[in-house]
N, C-alpha and C. Protein backbone atom coordinates (compact mmCIF):
# COMPACT_ATOMS: atom_id res chain seq x y z
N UNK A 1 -10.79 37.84 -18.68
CA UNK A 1 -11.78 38.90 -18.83
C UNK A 1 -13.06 38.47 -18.11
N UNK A 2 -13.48 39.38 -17.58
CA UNK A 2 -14.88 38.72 -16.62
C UNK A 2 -16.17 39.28 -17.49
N UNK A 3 -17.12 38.25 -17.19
CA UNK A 3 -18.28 38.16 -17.79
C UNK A 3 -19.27 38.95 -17.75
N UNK A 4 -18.72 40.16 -17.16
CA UNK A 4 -19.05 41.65 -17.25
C UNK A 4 -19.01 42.39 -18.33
N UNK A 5 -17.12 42.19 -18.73
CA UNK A 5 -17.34 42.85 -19.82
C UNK A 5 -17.13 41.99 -21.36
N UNK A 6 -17.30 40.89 -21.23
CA UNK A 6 -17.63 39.93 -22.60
C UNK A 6 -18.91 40.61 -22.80
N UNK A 7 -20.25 40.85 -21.88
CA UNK A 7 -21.66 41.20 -22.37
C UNK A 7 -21.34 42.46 -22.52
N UNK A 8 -20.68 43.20 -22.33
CA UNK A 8 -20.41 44.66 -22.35
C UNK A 8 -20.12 44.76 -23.76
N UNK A 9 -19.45 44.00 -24.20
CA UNK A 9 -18.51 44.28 -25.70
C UNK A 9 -19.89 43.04 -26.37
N UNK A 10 -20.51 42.26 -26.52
CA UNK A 10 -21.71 41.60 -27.04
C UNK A 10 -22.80 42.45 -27.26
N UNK A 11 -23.18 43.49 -25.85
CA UNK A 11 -24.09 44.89 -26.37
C UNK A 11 -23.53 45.69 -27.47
N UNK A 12 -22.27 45.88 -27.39
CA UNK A 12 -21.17 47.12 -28.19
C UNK A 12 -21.62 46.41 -29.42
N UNK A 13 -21.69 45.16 -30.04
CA UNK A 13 -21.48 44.80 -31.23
C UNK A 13 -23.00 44.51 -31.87
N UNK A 14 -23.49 44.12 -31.07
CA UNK A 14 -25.49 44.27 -31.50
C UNK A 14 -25.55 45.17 -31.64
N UNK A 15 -25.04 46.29 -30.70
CA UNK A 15 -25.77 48.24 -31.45
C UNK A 15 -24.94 48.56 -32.68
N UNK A 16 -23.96 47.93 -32.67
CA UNK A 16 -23.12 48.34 -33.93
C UNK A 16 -23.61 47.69 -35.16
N UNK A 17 -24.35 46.37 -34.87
CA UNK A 17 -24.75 45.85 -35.90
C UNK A 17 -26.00 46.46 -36.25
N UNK A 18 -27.01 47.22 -35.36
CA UNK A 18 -28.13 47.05 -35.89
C UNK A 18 -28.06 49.10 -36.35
N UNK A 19 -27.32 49.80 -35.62
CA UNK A 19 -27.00 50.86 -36.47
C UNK A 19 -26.29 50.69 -37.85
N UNK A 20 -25.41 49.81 -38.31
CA UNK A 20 -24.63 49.40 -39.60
C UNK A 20 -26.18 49.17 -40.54
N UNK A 21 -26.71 48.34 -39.88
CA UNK A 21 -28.24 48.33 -40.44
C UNK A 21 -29.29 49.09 -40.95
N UNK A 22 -28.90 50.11 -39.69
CA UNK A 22 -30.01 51.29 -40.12
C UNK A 22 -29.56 52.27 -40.64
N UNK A 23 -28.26 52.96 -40.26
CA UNK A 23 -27.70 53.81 -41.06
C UNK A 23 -27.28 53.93 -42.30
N UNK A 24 -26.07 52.41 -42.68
CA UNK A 24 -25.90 52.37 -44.03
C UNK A 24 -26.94 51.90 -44.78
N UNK A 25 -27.56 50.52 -44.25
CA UNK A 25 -28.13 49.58 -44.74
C UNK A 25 -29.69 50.30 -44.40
N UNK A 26 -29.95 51.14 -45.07
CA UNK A 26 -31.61 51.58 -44.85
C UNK A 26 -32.03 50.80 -45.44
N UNK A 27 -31.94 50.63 -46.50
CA UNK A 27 -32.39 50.16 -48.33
C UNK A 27 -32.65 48.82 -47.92
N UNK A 28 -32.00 48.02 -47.45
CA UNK A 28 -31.61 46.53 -46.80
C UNK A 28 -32.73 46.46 -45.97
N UNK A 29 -32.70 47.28 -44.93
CA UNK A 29 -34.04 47.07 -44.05
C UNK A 29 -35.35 47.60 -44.48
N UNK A 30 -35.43 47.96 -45.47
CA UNK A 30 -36.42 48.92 -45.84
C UNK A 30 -37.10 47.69 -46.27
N UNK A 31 -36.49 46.80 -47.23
CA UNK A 31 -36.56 45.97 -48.42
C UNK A 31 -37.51 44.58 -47.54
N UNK A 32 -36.64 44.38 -46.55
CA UNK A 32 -36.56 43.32 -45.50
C UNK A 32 -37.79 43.27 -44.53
N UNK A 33 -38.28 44.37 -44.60
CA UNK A 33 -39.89 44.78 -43.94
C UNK A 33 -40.50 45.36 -44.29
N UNK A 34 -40.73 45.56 -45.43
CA UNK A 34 -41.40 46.47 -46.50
C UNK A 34 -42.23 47.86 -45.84
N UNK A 35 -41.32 48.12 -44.96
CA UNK A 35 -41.92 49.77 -44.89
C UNK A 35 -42.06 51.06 -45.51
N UNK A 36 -42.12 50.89 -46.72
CA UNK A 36 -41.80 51.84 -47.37
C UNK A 36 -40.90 52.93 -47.70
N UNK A 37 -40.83 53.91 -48.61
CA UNK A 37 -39.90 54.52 -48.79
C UNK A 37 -39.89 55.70 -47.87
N UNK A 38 -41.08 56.21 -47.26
CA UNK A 38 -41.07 56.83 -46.20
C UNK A 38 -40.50 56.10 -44.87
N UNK A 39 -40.52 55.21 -44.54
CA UNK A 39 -39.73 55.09 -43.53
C UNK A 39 -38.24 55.21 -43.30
N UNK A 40 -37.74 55.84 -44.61
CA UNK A 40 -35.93 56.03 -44.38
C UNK A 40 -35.64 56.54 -43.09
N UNK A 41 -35.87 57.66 -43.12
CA UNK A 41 -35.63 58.52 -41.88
C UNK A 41 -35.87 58.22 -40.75
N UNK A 42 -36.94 57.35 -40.30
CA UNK A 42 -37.11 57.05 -38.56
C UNK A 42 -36.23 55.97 -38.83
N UNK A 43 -35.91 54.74 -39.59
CA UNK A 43 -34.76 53.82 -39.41
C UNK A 43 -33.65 54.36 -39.54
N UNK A 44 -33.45 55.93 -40.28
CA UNK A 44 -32.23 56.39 -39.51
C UNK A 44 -31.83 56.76 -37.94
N UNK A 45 -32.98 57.12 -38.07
CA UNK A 45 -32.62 58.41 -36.77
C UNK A 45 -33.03 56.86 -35.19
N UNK A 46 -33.38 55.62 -35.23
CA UNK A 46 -33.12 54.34 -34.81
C UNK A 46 -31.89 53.87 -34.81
N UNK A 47 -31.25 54.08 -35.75
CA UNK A 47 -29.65 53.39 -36.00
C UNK A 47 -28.98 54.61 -35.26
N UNK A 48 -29.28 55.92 -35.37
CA UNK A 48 -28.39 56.92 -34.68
C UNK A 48 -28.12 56.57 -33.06
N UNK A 49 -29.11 56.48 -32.29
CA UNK A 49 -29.29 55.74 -31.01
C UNK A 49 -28.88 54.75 -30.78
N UNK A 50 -28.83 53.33 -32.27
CA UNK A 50 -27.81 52.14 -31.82
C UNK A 50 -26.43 52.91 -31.78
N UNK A 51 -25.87 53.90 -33.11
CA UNK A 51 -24.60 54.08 -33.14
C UNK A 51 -23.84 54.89 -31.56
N UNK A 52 -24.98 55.49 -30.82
CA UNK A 52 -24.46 56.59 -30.05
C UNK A 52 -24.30 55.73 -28.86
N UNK A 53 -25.13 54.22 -28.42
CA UNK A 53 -24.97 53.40 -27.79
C UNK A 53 -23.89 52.79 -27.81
N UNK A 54 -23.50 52.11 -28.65
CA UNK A 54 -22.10 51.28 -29.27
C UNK A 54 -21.51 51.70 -29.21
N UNK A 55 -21.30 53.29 -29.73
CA UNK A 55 -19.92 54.31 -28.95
C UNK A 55 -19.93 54.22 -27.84
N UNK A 56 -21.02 54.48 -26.66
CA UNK A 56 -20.60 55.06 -25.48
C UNK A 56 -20.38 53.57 -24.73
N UNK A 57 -20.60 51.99 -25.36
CA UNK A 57 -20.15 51.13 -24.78
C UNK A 57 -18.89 50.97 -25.01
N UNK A 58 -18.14 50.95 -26.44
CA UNK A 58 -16.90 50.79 -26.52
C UNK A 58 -16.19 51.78 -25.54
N UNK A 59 -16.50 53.28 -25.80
CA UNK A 59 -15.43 54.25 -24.41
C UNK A 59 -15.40 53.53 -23.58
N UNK A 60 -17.05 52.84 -22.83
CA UNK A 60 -16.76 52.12 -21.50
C UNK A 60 -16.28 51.26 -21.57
N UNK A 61 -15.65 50.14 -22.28
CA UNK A 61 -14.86 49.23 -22.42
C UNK A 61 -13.41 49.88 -22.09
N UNK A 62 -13.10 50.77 -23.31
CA UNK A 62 -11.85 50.98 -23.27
C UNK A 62 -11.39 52.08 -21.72
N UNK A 63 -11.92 52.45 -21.58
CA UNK A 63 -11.93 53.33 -19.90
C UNK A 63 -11.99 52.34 -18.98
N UNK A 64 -12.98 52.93 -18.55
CA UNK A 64 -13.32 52.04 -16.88
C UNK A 64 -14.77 52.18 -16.63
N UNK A 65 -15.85 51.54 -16.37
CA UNK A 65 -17.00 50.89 -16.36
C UNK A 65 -17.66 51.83 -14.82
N UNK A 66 -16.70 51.79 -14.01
CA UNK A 66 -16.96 52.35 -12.51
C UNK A 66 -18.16 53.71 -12.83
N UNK A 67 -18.97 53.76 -12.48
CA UNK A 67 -20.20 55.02 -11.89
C UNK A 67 -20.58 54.80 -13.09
N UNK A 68 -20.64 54.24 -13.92
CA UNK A 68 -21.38 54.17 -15.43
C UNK A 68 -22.99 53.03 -15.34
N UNK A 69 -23.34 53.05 -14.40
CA UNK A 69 -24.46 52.31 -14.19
C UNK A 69 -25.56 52.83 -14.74
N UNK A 70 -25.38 54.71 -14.89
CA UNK A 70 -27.05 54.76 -16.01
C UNK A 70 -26.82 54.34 -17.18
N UNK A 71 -25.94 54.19 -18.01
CA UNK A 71 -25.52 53.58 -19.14
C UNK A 71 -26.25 52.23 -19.74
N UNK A 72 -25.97 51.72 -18.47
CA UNK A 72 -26.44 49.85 -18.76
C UNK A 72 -28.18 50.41 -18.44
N UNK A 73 -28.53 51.14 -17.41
CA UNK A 73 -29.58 51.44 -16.76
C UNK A 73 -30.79 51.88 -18.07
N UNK A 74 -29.99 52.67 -19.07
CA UNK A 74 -30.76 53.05 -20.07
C UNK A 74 -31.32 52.50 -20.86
N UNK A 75 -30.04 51.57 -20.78
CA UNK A 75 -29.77 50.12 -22.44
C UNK A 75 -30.84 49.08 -21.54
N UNK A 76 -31.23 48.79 -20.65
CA UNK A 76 -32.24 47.96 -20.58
C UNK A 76 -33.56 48.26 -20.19
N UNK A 77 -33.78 50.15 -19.69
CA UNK A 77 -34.97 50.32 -19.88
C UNK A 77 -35.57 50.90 -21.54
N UNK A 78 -34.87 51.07 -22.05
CA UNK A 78 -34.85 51.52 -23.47
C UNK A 78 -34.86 50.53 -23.98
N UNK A 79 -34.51 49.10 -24.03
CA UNK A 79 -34.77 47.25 -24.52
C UNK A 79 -35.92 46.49 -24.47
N UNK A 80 -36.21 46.95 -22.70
CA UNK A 80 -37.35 46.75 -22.07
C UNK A 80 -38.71 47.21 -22.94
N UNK A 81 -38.70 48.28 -23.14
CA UNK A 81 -39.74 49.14 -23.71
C UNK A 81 -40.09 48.77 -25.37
N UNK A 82 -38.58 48.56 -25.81
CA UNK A 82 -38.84 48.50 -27.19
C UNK A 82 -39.25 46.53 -27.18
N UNK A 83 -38.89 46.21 -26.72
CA UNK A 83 -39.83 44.68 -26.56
C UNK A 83 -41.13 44.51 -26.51
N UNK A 84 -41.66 44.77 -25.54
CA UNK A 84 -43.00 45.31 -25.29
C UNK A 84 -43.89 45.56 -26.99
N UNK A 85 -43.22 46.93 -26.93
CA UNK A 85 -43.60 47.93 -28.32
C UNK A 85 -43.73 47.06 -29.40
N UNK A 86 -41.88 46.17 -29.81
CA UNK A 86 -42.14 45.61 -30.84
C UNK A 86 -43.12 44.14 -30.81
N UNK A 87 -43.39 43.44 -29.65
CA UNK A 87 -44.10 42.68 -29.47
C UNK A 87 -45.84 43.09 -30.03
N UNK A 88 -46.26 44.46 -29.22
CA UNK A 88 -47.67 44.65 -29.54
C UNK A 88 -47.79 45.25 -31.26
N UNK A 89 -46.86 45.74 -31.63
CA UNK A 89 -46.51 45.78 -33.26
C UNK A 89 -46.56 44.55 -34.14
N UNK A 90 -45.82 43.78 -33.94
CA UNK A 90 -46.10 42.50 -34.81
C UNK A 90 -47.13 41.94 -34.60
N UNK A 91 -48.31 42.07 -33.45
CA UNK A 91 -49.11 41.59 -33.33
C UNK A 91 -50.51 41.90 -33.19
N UNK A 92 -50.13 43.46 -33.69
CA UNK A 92 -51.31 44.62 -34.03
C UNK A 92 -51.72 44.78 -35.84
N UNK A 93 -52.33 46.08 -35.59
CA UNK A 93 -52.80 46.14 -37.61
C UNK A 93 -51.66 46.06 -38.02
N UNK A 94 -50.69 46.99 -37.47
CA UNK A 94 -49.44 46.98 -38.34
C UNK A 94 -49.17 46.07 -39.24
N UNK A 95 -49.04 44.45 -38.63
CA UNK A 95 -48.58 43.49 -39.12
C UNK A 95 -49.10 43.06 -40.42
N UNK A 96 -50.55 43.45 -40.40
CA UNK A 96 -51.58 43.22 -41.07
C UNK A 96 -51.91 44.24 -42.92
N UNK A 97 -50.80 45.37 -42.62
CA UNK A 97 -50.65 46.00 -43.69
C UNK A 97 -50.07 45.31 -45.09
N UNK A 98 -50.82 45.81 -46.07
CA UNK A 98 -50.04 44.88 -47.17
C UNK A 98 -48.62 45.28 -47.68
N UNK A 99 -48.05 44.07 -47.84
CA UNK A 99 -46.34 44.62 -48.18
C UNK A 99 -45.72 44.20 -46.88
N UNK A 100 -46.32 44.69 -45.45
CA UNK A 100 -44.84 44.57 -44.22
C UNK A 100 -44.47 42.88 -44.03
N UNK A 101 -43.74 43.37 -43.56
CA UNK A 101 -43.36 41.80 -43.26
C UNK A 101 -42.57 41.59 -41.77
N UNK A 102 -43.61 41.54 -41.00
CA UNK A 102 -43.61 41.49 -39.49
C UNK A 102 -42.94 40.41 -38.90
N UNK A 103 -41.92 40.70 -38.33
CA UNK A 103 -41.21 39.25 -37.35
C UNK A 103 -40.55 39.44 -36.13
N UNK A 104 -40.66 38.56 -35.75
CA UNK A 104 -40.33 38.39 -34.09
C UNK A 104 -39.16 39.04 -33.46
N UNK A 105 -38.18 39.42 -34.84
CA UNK A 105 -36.87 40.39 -34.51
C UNK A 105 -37.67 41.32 -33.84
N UNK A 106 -38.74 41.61 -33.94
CA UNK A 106 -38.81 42.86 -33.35
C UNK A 106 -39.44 43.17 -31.72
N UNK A 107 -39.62 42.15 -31.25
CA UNK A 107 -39.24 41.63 -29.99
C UNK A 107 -38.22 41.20 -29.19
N UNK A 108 -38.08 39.74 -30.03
CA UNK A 108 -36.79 39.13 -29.50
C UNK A 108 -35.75 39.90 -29.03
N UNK A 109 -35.08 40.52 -30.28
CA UNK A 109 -33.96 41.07 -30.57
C UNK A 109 -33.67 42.20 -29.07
N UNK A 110 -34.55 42.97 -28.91
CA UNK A 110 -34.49 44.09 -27.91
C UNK A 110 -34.39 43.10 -26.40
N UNK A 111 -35.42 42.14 -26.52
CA UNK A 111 -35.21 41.07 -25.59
C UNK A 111 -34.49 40.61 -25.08
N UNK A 112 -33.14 40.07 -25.39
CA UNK A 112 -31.84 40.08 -25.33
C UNK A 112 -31.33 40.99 -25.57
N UNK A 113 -31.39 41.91 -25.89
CA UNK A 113 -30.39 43.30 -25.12
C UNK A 113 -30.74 43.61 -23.74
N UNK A 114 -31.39 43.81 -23.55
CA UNK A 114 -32.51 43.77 -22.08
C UNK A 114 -32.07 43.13 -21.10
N UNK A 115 -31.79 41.84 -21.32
CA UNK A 115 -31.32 40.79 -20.68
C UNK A 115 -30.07 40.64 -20.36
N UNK A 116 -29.31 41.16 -21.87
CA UNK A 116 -27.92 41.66 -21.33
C UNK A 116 -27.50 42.83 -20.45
N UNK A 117 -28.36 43.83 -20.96
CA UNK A 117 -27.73 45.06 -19.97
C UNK A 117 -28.13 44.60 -18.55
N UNK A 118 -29.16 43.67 -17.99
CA UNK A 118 -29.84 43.18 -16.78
C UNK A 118 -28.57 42.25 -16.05
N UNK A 119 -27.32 41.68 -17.18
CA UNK A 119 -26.46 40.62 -16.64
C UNK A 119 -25.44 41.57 -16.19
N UNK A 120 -25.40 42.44 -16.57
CA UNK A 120 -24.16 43.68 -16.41
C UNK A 120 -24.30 44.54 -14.92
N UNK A 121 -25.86 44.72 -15.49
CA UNK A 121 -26.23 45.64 -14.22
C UNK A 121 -25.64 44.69 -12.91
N UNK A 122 -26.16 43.16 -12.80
CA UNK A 122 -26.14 42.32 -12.33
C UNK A 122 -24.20 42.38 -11.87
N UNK A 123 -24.24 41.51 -12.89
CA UNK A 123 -22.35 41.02 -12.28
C UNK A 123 -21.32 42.55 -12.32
N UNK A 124 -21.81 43.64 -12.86
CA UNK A 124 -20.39 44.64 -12.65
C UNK A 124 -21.18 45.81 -11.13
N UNK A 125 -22.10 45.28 -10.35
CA UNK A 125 -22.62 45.80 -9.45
C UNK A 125 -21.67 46.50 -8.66
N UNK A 126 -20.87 45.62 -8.41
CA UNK A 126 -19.73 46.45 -7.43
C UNK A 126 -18.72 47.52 -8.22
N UNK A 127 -18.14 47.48 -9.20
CA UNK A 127 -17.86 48.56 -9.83
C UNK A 127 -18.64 50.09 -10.51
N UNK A 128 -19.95 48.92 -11.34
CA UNK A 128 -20.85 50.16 -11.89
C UNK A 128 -21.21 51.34 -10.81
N UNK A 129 -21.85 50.71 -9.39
CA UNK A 129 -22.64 51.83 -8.45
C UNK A 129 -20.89 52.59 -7.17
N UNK A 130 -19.95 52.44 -7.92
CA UNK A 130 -19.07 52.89 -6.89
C UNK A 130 -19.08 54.54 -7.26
């Protein structure tokens, strides 16, 4: 298997994990960063976008990867951005509210997705742009 699609199926399972997170597990993350009980809904409708990701990586797994380059294209400007975001968040008032509990997941984490969809874009070049 080439090291195309090992990161291919490594993205598939981070969005799956972090939608399993947000979708089932609101309560879990809610708890885990004390955002309150109003925040159910935007950590849903967050996990909906991991889940719709993780689907459309597994199809591309199980299909064929060929002309699927906005795919990866999305997953790392959409990584890109949320890095950034969650970076100036943990390190804005936000952090500073009583109760949250601000951590570097919320950088990192998008960080390496970023990086992965960047290795994909990278090594499945000749298939993705055919």
């Amino acid at each position: 298997m080439s090291i195309t699609l090992i990161v291919i199926a490594l993205l598939a399972i981070g969005n799956a994990f972090y939608a399993y997170r947000c979708v089932i597990g609101t309560r879990g993350f809610i708890d885990q960063y004390g955002t309150g009980e109003g925040s159910a809904f935007p950590i849903k409708l967050a996990g909906s976008f991991c889940a719709a990701l993780a689907f459309m990586l597994v199809y591309a797994l199980l299909t064929d990867i060929a002309g699927k380059w906005e795919l990866f294209t999305y997953g790392f400007v959409q990584a890109t951005l949320l890095a950034g975001i969650g970076y100036n968040t943990v390190n804005g008032p936000w952090a500073e509210v009583e109760g949250v509990v601000a951590t570097k997941e919320a950088y990192i984490a998008p960080a390496i997705f970023a990086f992965l969809n960047a290795v994909v874009l990278y090594t499945g070049a000749d298939v993705l742009y055919a």
